[in-house]
PDB file of N, CA and C in Angstrom:
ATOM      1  N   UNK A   1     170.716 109.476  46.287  1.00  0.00           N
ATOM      2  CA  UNK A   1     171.273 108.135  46.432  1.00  0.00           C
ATOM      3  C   UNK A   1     170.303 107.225  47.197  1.00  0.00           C
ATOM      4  N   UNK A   2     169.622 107.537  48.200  1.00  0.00           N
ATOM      5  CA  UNK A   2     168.339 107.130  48.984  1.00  0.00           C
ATOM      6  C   UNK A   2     167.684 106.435  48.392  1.00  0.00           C
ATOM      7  N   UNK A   3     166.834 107.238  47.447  1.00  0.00           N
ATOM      8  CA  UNK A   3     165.797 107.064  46.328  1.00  0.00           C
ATOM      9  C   UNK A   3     166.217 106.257  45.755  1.00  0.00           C
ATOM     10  N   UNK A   4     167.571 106.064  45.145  1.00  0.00           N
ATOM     11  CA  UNK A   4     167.819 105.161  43.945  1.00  0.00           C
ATOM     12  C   UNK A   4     168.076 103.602  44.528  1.00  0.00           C
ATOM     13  N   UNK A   5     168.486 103.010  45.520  1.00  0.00           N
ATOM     14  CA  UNK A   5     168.883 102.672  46.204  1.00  0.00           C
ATOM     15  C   UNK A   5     167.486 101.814  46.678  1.00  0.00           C
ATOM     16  N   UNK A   6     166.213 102.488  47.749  1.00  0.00           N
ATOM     17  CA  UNK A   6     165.272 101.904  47.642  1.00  0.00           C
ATOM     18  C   UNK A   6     164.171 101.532  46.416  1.00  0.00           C
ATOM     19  N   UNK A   7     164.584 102.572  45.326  1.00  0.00           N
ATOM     20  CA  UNK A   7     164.075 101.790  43.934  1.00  0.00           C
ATOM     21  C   UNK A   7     164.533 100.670  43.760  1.00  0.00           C
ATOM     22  N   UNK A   8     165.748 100.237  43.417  1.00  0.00           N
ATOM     23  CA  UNK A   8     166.446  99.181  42.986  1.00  0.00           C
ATOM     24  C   UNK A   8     165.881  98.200  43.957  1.00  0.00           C
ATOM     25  N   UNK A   9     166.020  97.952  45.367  1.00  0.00           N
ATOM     26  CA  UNK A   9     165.599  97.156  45.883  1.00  0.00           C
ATOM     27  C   UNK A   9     163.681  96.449  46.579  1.00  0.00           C
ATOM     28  N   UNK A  10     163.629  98.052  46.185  1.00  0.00           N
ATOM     29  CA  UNK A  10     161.922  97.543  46.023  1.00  0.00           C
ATOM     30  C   UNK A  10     161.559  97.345  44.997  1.00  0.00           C
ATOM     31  N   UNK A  11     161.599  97.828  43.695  1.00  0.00           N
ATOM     32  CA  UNK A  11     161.020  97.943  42.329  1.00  0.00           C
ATOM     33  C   UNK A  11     161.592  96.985  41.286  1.00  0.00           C
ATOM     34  N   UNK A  12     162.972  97.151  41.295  1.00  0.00           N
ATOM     35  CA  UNK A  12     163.904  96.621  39.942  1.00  0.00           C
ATOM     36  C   UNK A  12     163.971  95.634  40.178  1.00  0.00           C
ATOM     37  N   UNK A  13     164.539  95.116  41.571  1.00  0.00           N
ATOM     38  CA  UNK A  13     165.522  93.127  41.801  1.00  0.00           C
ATOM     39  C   UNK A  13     164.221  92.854  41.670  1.00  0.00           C
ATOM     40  N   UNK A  14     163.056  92.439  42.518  1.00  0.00           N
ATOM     41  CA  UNK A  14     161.849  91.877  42.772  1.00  0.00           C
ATOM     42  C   UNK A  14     161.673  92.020  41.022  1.00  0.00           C
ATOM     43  N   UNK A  15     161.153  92.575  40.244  1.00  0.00           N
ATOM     44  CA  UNK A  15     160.831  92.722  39.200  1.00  0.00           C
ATOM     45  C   UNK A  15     161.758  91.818  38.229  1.00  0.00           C
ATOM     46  N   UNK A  16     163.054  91.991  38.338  1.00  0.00           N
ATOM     47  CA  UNK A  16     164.052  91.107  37.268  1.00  0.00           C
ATOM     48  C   UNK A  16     163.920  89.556  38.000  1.00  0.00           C
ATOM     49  N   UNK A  17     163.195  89.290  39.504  1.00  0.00           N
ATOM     50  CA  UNK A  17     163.528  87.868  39.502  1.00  0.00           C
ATOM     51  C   UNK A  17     162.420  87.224  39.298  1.00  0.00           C
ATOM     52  N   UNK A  18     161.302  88.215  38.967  1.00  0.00           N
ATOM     53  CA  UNK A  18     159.819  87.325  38.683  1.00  0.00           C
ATOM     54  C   UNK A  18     160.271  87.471  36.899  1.00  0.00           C
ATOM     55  N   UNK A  19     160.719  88.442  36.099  1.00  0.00           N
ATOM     56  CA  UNK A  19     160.770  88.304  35.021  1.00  0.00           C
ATOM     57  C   UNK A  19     161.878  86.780  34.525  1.00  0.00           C
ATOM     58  N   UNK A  20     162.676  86.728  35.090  1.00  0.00           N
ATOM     59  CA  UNK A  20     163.557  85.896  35.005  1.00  0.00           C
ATOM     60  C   UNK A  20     163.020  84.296  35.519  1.00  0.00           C
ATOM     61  N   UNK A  21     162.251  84.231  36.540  1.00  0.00           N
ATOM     62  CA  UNK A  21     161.332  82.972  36.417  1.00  0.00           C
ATOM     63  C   UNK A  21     159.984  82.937  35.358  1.00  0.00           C
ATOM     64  N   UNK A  22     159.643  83.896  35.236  1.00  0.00           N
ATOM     65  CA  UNK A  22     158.618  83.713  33.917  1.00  0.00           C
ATOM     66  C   UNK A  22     159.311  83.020  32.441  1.00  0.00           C
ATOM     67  N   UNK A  23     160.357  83.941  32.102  1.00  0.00           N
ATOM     68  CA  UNK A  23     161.043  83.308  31.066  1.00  0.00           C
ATOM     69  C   UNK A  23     161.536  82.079  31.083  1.00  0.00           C
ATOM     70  N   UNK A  24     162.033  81.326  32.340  1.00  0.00           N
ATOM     71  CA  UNK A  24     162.275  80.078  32.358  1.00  0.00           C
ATOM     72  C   UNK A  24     160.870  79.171  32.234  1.00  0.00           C
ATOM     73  N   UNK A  25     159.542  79.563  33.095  1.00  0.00           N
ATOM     74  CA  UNK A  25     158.375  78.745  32.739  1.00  0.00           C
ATOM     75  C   UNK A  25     158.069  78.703  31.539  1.00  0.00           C
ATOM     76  N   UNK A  26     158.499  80.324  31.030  1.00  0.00           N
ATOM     77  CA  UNK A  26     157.639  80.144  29.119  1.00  0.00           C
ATOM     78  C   UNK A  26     159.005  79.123  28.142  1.00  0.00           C
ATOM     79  N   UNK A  27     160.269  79.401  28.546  1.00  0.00           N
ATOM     80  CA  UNK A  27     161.065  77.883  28.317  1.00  0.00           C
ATOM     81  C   UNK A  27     160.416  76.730  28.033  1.00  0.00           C
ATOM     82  N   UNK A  28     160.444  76.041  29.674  1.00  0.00           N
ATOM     83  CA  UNK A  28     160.254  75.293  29.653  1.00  0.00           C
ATOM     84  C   UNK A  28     158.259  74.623  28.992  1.00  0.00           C
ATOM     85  N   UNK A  29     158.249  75.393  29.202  1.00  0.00           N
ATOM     86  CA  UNK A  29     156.951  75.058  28.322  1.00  0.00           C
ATOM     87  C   UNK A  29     156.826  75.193  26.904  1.00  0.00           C
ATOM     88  N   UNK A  30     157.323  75.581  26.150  1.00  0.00           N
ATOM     89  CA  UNK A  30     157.575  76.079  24.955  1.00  0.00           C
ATOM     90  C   UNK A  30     158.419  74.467  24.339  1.00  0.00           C
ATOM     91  N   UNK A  31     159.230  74.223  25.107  1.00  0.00           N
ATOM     92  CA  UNK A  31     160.112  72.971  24.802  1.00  0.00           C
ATOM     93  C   UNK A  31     159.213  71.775  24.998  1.00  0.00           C
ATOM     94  N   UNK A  32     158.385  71.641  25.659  1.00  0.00           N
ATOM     95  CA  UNK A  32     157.128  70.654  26.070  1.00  0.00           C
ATOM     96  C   UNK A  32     156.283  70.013  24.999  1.00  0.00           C
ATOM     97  N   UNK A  33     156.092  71.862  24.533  1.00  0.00           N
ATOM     98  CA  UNK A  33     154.982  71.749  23.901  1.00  0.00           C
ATOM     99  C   UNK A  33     155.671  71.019  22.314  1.00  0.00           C
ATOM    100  N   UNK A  34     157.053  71.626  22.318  1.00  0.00           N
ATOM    101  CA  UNK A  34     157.204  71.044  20.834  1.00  0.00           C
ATOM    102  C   UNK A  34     157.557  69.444  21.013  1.00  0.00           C
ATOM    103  N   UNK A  35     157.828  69.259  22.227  1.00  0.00           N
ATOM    104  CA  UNK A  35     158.080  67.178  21.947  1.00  0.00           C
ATOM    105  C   UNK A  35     156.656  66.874  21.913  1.00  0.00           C
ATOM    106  N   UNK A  36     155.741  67.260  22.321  1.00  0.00           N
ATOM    107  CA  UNK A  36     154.075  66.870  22.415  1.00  0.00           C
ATOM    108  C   UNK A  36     153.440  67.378  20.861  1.00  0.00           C
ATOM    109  N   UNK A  37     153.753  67.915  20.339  1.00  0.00           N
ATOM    110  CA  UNK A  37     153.241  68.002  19.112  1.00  0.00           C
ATOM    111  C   UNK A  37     154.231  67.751  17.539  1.00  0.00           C
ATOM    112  N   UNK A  38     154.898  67.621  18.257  1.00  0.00           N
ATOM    113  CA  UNK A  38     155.645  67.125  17.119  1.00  0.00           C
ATOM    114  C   UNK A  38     155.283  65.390  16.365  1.00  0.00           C
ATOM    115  N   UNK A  39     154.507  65.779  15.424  1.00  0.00           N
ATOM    116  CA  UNK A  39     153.867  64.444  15.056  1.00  0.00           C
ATOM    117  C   UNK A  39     154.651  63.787  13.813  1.00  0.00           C
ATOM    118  N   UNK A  40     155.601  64.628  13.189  1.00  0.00           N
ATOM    119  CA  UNK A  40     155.884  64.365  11.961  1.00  0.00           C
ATOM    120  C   UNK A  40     157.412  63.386  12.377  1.00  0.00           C
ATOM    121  N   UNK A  41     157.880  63.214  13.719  1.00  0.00           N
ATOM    122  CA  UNK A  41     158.598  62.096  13.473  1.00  0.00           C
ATOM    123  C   UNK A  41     158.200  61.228  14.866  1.00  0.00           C
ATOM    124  N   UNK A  42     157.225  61.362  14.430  1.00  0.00           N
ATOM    125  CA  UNK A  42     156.526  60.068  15.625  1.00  0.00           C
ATOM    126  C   UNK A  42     155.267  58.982  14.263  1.00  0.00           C
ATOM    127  N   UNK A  43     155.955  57.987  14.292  1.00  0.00           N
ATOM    128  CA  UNK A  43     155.143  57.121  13.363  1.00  0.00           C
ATOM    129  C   UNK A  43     153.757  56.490  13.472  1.00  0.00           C
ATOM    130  N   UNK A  44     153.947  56.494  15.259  1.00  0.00           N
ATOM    131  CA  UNK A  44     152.935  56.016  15.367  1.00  0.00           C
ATOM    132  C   UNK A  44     151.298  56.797  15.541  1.00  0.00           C
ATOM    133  N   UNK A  45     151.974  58.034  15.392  1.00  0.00           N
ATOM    134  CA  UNK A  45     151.164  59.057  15.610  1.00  0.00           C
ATOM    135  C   UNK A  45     150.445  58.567  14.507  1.00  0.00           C
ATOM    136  N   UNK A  46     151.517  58.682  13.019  1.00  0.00           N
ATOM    137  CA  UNK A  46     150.608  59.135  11.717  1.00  0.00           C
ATOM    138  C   UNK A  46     150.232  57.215  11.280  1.00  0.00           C
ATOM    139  N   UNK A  47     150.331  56.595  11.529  1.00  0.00           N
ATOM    140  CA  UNK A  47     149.355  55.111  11.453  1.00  0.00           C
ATOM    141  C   UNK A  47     148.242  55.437  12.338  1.00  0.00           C
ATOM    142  N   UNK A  48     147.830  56.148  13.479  1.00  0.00           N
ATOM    143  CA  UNK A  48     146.973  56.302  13.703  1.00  0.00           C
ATOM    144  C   UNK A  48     145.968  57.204  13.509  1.00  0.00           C
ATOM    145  N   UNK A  49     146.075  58.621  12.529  1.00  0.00           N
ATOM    146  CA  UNK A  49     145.292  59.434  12.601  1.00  0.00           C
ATOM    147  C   UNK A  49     145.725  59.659  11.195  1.00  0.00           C
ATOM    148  N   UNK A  50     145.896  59.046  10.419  1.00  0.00           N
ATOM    149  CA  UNK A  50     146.676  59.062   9.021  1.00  0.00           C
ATOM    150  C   UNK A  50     145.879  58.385   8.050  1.00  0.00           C
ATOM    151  N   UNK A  51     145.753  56.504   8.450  1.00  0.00           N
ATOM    152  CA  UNK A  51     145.111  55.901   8.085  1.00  0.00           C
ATOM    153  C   UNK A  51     145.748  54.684   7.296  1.00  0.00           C
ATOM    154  N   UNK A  52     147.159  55.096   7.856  1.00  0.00           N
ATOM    155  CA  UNK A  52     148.649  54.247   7.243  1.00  0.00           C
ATOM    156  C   UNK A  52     149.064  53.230   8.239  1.00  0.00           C
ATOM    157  N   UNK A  53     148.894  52.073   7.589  1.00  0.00           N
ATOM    158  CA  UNK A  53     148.803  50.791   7.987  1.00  0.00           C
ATOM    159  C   UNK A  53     150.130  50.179   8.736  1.00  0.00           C
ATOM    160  N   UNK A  54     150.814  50.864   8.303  1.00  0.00           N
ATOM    161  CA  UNK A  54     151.770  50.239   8.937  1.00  0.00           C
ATOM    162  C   UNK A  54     152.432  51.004  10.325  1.00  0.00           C
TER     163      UNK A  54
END
């Protein structure tokens, strides 16, 4: 019970709360990245690198 006990609290929590902030950074970045590249409903994107005048 010892053993299991200082596993969990040295090894496992520490481990599930860096995994659990990683997944929120790769979130939130992941969501970033698609409003920043999303060119196909941004107009002004494609008049400028398109060659469409309006």
């Amino acid at each position: 019970l010892y053993f299991t006990l200082v596993a969990i609290a040295i090894f496992i929590l520490p481990a599930l709360i860096i995994g659990t902030c990683y997944a929120v950074i790769v979130v939130i970045i992941w969501r970033k990245s698609i409003l920043r590249f999303d060119a196909s409903s941004n107009p002004s994107y494609k008049s400028k690198h398109h060659g469409d005048p309006n």
